[in-house]
Protein backbone atom coordinates (compact mmCIF):
# COMPACT_ATOMS: atom_id res chain seq x y z
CA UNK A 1 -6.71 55.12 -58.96
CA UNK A 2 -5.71 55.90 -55.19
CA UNK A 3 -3.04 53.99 -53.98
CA UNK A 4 -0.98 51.07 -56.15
CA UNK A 5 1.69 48.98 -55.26
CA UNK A 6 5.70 49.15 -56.35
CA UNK A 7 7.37 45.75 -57.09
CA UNK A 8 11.18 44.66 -57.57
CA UNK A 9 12.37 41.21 -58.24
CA UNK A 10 15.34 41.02 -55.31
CA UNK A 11 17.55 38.31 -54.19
CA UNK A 12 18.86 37.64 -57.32
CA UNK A 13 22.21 36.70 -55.85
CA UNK A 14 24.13 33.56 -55.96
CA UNK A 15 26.97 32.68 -53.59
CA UNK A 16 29.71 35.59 -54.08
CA UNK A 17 27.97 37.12 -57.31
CA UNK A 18 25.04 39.98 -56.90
CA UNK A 19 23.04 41.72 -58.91
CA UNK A 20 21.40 45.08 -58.20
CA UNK A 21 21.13 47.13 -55.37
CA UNK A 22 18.51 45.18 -53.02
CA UNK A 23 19.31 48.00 -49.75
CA UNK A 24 18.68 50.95 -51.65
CA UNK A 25 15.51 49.26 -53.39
CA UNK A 26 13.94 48.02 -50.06
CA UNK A 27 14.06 51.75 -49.32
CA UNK A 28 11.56 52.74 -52.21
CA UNK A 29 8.99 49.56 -53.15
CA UNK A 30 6.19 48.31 -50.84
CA UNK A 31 6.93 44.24 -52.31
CA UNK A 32 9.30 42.08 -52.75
CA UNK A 33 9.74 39.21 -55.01
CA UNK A 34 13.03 36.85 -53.66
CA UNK A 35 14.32 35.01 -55.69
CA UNK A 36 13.91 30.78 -54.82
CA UNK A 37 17.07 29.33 -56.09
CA UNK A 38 15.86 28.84 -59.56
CA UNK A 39 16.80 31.63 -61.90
CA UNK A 40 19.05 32.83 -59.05
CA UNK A 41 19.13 32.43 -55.03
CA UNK A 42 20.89 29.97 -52.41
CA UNK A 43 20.17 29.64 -48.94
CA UNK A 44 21.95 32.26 -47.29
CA UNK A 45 20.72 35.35 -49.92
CA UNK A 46 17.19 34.27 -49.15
CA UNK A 47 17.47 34.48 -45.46
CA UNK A 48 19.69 37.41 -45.85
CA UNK A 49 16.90 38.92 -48.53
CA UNK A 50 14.22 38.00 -46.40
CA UNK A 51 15.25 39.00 -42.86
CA UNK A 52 16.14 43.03 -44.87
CA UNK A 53 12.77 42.84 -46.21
CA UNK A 54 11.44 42.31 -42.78
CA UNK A 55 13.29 44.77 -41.30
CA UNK A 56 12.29 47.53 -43.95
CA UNK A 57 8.65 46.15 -43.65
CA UNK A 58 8.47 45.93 -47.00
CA UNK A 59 5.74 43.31 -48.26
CA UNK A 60 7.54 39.77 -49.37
CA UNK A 61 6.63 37.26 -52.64
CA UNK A 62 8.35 33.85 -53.52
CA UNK A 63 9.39 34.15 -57.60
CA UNK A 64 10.14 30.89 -58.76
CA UNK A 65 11.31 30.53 -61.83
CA UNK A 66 13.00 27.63 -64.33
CA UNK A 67 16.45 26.34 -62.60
CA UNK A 68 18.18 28.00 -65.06
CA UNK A 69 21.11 30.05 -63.68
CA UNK A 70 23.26 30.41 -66.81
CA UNK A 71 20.52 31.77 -68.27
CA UNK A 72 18.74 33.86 -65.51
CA UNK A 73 15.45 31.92 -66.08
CA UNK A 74 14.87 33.96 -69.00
CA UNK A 75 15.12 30.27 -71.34
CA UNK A 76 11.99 28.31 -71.94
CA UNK A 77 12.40 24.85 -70.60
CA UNK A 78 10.69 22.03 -72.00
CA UNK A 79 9.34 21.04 -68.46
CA UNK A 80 5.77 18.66 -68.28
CA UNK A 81 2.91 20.16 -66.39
CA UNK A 82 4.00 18.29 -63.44
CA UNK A 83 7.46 19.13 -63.94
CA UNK A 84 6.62 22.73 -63.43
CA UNK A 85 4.35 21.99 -60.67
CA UNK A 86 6.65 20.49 -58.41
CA UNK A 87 9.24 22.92 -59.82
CA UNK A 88 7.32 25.84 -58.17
CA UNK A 89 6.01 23.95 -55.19
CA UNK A 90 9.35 23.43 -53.91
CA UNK A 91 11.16 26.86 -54.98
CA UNK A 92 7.99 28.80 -52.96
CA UNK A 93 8.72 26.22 -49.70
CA UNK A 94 12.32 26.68 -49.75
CA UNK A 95 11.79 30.53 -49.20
CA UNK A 96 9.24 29.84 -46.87
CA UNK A 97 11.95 28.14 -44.90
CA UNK A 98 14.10 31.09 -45.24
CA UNK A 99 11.70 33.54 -44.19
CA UNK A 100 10.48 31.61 -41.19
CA UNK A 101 14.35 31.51 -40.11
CA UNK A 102 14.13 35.41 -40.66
CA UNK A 103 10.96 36.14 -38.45
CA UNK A 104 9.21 36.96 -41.66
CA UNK A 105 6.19 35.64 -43.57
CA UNK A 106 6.02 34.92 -47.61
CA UNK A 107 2.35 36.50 -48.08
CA UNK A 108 2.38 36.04 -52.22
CA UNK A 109 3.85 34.03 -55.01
CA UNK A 110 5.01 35.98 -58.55
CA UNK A 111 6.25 33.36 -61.33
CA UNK A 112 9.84 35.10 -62.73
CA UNK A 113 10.70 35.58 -66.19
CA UNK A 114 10.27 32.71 -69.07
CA UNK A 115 8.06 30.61 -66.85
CA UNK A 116 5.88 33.55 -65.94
CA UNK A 117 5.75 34.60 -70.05
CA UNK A 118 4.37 30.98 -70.59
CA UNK A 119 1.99 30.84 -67.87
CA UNK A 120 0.51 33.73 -69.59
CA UNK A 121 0.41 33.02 -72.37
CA UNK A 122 -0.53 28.53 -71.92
CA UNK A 123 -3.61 27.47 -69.70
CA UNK A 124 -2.37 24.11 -69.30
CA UNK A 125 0.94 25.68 -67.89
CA UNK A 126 -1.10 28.54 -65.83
CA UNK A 127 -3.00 25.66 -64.29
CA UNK A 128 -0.16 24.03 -63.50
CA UNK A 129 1.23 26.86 -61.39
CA UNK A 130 -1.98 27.53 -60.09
CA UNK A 131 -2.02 23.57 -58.51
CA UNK A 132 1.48 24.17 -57.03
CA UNK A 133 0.63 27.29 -55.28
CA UNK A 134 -2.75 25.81 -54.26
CA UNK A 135 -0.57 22.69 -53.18
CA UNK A 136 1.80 24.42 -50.63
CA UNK A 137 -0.88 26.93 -49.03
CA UNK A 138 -3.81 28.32 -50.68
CA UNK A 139 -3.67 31.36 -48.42
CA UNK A 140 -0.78 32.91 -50.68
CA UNK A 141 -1.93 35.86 -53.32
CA UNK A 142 -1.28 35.56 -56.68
CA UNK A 143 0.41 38.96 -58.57
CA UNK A 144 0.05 37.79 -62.19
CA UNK A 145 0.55 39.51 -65.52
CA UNK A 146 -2.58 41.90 -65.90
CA UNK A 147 -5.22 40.09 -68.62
CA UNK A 148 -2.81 37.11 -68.61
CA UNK A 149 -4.41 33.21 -68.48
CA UNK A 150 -2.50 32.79 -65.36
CA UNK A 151 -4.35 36.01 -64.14
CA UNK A 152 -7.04 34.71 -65.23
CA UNK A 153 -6.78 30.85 -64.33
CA UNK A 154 -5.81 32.45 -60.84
CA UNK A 155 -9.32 33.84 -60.19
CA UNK A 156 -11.11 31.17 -61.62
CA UNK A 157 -9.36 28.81 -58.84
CA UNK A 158 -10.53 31.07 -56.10
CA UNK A 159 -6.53 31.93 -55.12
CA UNK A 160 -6.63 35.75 -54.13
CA UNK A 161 -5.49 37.67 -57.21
CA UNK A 162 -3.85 40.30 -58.03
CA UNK A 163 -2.92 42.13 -61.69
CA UNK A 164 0.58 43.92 -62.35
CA UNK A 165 1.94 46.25 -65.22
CA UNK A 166 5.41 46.39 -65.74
CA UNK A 167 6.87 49.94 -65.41
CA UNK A 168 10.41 49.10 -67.57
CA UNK A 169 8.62 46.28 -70.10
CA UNK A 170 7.01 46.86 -73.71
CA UNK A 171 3.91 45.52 -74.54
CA UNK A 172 2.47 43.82 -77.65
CA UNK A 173 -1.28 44.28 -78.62
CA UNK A 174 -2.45 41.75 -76.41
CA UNK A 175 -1.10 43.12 -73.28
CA UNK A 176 1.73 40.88 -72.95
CA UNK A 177 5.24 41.60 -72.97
CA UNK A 178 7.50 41.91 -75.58
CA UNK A 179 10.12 39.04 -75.55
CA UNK A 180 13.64 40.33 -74.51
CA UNK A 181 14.79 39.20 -78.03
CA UNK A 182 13.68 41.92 -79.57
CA UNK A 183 14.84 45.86 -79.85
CA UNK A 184 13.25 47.93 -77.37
CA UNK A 185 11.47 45.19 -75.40
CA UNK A 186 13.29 46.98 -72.01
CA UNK A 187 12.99 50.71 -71.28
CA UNK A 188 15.81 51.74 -69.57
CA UNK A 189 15.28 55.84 -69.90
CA UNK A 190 13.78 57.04 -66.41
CA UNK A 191 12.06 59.86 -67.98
CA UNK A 192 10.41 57.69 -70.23
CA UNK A 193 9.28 55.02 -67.86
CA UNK A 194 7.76 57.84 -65.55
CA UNK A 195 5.96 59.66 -68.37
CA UNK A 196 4.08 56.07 -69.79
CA UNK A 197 3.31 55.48 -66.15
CA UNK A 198 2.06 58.63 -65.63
CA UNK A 199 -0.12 58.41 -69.00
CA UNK A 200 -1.57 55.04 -67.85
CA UNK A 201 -2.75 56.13 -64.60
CA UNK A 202 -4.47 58.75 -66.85
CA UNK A 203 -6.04 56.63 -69.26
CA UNK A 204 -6.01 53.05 -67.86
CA UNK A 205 -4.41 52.24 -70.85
CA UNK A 206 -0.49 50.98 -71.95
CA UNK A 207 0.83 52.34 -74.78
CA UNK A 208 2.28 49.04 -77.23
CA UNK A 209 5.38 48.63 -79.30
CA UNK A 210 2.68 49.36 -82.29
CA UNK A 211 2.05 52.64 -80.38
CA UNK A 212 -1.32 51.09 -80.17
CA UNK A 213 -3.13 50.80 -76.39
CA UNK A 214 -4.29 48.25 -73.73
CA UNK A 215 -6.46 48.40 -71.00
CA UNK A 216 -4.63 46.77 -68.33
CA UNK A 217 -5.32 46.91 -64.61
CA UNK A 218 -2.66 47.86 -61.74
CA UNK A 219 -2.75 46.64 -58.41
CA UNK A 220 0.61 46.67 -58.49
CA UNK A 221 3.74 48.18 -60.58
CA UNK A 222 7.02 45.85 -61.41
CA UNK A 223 10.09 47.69 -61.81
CA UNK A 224 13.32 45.06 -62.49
CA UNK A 225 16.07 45.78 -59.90
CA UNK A 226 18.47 44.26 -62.78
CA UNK A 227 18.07 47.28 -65.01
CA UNK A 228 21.32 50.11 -64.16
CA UNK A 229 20.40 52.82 -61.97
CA UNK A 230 17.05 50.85 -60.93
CA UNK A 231 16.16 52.48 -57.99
CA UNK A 232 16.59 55.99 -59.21
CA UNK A 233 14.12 55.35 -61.35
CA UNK A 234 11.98 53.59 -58.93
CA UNK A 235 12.40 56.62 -57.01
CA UNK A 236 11.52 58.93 -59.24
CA UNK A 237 8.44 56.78 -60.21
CA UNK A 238 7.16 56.68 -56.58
CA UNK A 239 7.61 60.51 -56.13
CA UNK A 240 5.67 61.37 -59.51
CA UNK A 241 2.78 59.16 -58.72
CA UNK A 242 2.58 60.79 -55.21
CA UNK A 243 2.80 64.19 -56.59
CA UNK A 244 0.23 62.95 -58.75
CA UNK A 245 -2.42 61.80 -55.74
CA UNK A 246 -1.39 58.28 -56.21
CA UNK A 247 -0.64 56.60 -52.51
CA UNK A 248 1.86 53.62 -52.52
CA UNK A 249 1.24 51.28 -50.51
CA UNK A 250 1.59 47.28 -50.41
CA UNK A 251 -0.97 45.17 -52.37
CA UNK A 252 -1.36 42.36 -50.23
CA UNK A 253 -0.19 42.21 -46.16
């Protein structure tokens, strides 16, 4: 592979409370994924998220997720398909409004956390996301699990498509990642998450929690601006892959 894409999920402010360091991540990935005011977000930290993304020309995503502050999104809501549809068809157009304020454009959508585990996992729920993206403007690109039924139901509905690995995320044997419940399921050691990285790029293939492998494909690389010392190790990751032949560069413009 020539050239990939790196991916942080930003804005994940809320009034007076933050979380990460969005400036010194803007200075290292090529795409953003803001925040809608689900799992986190308000009005001003998606301007304010947007109009910094602009200016650092760095490649911006709606992430809807459930409205779930308390628990980050990261709870699975017992939401009907059209619950969730209208869930993420309003989420992407409020940070569409944002970003127009900012002088900026939303170019993909990226479904956050518990929502995006179901939609991989559910093609009645994939769909269902699918409609609402389809619904507000089927020019936005879809980054989606790699493998995933949302990848998959994605492509099948003609929406541009695009396939992510997680750089910080364990995998099971199906290529899916390992719920948060359990030991391990985050890789917080920057060594480590450069070496697996490395090896995939390789091989093509993700090492699992079985320390089995998956073929997964990579237009684009997710490392959580959540995780302490995040961009170091998105740093770190963008200089090995370069030193390695790999350009970075955005997936979608």
């Amino acid at each position: 592979m020539s050239s990939v894409d790196l991916n942080a999920d930003l804005g994940e402010a809320y009034g007076c409370w933050r979380l990460g360091d969005d400036a010194a991540m803007m200075e290292v990935v090529t795409s953003a994924n803001i925040a809608c005011g689900g799992h986190a977000g308000d009005p001003e930290t998606m301007f304010q998220t947007t109009q910094k993304a602009r200016e650092n020309k760095v490649v911006i995503g709606a992430h809807p997720g459930f409205d779930d502050k308390q628990g980050f999104g990261r709870r699975r809501l017992p939401l009907t398909v059209g619950e969730i549809e209208r869930l993420v068809a309003t989420q992407i157009s409020a940070l569409m409004g944002a970003a127009a304020l900012a002088r900026a454009t939303v170019a993909y959508v990226k479904l956050h956390g518990a929502l995006a585990n179901w939609a991989a996992e559910d093609e009645g729920i994939a769909q269902a996301n699918v409609n609402a993206i389809r619904a507000v403007s089927p020019d936005l690109a879809v980054l989606a699990i790699s493998g995933s039924a949302f990848d998959l139901c994605s492509r099948r509905n003609g929406l541009r498509t695009y396939s992510e690995i997680f750089a910080d995320r364990a995998y099971d044997e199906r290529g899916l990642l390992v719920s948060r419940s359990k030991p391990n399921a985050m890789i917080t050691d920057e060594n480590a998450v450069v070496e697996r990285l490395l090896a995939f790029f390789q091989t093509g293939k993700m090492q699992t929690a079985d320390r089995g492998a998956v073929s997964l494909r990579a237009d684009s690389i997710c490392i959580h601006g959540d995780t302490p010392n995040a961009h170091l190790t998105a740093l770190s990751l963008r200089q090995a892959l370069e030193k390695g032949g790999v350009t970075i560069t955005p997936f979608v413009n």
